[in-house]
PDB file of N, CA and C in Angstrom:
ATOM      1  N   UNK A   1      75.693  91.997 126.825  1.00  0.00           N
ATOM      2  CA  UNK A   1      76.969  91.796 126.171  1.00  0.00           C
ATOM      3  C   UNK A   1      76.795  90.736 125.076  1.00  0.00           C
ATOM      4  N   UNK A   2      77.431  91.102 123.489  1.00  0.00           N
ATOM      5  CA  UNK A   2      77.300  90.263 122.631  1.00  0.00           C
ATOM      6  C   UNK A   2      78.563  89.171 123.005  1.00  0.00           C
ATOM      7  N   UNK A   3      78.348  87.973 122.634  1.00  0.00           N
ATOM      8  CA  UNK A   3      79.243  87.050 122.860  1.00  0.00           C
ATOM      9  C   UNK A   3      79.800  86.398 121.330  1.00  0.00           C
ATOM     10  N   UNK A   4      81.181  86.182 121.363  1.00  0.00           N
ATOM     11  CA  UNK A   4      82.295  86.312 120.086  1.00  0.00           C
ATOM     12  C   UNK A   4      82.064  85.371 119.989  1.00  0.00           C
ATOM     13  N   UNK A   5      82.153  84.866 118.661  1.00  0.00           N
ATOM     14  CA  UNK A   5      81.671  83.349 118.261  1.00  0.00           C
ATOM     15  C   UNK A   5      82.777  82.808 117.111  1.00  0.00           C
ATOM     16  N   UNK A   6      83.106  81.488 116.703  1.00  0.00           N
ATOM     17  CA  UNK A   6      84.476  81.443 115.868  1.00  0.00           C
ATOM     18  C   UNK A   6      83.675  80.899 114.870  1.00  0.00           C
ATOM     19  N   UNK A   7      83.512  80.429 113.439  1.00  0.00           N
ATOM     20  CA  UNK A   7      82.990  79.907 112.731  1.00  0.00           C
ATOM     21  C   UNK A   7      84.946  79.302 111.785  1.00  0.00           C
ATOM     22  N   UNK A   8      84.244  78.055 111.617  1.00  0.00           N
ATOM     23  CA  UNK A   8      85.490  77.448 111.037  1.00  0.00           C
ATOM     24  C   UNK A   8      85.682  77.562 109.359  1.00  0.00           C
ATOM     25  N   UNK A   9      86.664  77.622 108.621  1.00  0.00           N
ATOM     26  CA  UNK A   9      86.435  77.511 107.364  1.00  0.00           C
ATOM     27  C   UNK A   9      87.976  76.744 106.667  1.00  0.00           C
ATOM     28  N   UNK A  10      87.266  76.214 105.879  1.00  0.00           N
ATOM     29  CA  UNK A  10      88.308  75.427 105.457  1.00  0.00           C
ATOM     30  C   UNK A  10      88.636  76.014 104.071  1.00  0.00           C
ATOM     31  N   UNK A  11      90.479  76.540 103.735  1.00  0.00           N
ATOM     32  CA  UNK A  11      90.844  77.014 102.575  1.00  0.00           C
ATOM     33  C   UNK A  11      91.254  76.254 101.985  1.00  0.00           C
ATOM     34  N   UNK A  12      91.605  75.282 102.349  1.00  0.00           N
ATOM     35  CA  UNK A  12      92.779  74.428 101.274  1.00  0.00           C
ATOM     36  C   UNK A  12      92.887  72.832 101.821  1.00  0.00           C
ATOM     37  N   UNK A  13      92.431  71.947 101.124  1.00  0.00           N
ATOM     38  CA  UNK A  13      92.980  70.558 101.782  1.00  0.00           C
ATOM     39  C   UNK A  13      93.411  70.136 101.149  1.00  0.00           C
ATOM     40  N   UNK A  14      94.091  70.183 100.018  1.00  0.00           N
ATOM     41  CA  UNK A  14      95.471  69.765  99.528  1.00  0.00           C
ATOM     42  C   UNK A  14      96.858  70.368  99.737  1.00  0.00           C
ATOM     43  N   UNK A  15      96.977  70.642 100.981  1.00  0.00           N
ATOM     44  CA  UNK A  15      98.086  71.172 100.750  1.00  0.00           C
ATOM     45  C   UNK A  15      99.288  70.255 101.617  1.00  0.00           C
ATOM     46  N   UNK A  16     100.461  70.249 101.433  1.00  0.00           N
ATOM     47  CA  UNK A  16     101.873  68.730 101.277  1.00  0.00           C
ATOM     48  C   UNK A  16     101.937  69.372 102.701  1.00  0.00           C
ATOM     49  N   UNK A  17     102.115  68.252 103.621  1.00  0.00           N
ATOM     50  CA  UNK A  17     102.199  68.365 105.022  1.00  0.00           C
ATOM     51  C   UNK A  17     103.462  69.091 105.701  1.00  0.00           C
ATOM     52  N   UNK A  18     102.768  69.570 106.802  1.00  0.00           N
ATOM     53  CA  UNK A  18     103.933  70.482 107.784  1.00  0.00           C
ATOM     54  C   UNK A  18     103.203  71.651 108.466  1.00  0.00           C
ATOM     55  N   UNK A  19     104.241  72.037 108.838  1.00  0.00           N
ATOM     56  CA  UNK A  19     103.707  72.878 110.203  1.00  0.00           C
ATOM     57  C   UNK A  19     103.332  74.577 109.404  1.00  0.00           C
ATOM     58  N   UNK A  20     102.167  75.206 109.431  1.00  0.00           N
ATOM     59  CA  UNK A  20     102.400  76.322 108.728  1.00  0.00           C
ATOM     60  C   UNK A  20     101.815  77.374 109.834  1.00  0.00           C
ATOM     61  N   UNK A  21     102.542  78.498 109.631  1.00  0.00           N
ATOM     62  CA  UNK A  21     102.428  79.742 110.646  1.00  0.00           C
ATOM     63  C   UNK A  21     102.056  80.791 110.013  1.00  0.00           C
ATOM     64  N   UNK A  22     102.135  81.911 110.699  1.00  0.00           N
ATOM     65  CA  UNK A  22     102.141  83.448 109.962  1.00  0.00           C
ATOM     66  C   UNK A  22     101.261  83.772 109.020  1.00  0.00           C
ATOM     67  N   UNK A  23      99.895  83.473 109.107  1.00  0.00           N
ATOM     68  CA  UNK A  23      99.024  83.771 108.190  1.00  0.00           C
ATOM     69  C   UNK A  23      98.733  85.277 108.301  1.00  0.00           C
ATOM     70  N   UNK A  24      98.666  86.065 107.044  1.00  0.00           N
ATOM     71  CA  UNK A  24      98.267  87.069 106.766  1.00  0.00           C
ATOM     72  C   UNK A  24      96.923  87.190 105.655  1.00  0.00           C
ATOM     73  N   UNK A  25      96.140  88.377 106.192  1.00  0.00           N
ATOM     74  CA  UNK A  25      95.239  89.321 104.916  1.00  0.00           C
ATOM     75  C   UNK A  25      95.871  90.174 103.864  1.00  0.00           C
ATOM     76  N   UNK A  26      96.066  90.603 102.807  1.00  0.00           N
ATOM     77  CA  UNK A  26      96.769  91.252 102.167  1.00  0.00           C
ATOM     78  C   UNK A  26      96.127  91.315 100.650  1.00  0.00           C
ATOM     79  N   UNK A  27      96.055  92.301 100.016  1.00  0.00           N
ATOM     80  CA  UNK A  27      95.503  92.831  98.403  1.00  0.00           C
ATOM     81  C   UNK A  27      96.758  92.836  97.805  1.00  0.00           C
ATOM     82  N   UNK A  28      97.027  91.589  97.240  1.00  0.00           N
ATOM     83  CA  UNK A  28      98.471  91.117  96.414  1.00  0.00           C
ATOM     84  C   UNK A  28      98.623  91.857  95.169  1.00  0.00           C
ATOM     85  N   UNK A  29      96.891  91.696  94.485  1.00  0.00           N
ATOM     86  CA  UNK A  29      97.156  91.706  93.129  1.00  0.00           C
ATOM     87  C   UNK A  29      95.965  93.359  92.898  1.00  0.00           C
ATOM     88  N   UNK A  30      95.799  93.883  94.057  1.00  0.00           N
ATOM     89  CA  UNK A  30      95.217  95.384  93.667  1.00  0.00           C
ATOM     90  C   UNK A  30      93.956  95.457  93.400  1.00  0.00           C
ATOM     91  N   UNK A  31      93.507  94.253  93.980  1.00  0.00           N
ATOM     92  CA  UNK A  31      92.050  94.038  92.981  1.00  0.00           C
ATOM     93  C   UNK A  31      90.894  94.928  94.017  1.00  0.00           C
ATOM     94  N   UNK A  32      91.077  95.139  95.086  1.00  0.00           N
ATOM     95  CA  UNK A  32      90.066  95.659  96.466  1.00  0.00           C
ATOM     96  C   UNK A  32      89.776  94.799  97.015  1.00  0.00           C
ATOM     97  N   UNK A  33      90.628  93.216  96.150  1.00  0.00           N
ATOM     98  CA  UNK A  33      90.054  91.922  97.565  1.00  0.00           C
ATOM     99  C   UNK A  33      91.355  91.595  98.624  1.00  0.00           C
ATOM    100  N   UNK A  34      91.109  91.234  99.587  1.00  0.00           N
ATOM    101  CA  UNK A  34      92.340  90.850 100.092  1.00  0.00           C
ATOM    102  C   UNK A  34      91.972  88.958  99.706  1.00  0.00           C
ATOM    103  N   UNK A  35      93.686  89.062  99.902  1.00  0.00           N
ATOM    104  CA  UNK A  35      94.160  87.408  99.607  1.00  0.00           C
ATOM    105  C   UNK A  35      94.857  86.989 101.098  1.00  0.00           C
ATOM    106  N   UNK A  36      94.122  85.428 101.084  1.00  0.00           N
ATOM    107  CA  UNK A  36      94.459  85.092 102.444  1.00  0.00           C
ATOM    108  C   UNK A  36      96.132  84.344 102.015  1.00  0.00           C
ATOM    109  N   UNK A  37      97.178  84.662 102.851  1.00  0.00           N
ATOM    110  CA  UNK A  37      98.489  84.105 102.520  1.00  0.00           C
ATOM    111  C   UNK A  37      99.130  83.199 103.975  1.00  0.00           C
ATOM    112  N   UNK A  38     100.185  82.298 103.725  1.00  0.00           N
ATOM    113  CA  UNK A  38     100.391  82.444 104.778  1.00  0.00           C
ATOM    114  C   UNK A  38     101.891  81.420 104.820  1.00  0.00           C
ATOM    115  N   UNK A  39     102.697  81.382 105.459  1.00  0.00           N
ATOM    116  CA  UNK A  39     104.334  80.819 105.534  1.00  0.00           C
ATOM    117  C   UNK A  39     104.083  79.280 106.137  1.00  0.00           C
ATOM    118  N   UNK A  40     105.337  78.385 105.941  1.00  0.00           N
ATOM    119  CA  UNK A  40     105.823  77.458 106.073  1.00  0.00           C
ATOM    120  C   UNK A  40     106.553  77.148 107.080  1.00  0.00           C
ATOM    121  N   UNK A  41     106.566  76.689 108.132  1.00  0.00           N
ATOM    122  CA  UNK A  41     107.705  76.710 109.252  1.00  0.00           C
ATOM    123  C   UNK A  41     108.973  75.776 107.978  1.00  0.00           C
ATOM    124  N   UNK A  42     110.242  76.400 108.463  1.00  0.00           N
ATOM    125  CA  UNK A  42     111.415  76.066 107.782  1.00  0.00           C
ATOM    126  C   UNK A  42     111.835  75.345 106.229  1.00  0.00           C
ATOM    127  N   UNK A  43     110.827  76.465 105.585  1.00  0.00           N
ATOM    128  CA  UNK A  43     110.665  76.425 103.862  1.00  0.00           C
ATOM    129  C   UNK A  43     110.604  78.035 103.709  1.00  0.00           C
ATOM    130  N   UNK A  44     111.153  78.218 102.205  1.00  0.00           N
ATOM    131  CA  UNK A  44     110.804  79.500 101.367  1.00  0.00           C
ATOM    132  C   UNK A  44     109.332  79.563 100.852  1.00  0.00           C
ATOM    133  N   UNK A  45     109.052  78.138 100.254  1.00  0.00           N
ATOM    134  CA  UNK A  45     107.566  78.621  99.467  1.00  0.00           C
ATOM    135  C   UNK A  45     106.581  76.880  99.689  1.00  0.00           C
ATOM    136  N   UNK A  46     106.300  76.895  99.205  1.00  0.00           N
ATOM    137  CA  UNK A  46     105.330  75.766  99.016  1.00  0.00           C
ATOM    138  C   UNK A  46     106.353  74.758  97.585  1.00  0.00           C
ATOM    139  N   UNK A  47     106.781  75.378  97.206  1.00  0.00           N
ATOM    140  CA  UNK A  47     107.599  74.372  95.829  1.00  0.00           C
ATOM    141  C   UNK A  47     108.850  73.828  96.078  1.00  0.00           C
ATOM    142  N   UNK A  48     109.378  74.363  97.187  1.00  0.00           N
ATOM    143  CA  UNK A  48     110.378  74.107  97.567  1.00  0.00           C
ATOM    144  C   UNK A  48     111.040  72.301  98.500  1.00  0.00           C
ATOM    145  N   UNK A  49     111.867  71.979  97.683  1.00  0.00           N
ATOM    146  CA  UNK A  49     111.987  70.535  97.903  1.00  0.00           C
ATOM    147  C   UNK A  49     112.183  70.311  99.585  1.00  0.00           C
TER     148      UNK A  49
END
């Protein structure tokens, strides 16, 4: 039996503190890549005051 292994990666370390959830894979812009996305617990976007 092969055994599952996690490797860590870091996307972003600037990003303004808080709790963030709901990460998705998704091809936003059509290109054949997917874009890693992902939500804000109790915000619309990242710009949002």
């Amino acid at each position: 039996m092969t055994k599952f292994r996690f490797k860590h990666h870091i996307i972003d370390q600037d990003l303004p503190e808080g709790n963030y959830a709901q990460t998705a894979l998704a091809d936003l812009d059509n290109d054949g890549r997917l874009e890693f996305i992902m939500g804000q617990q109790y915000r619309t976007s990242l710009d949002s005051p």
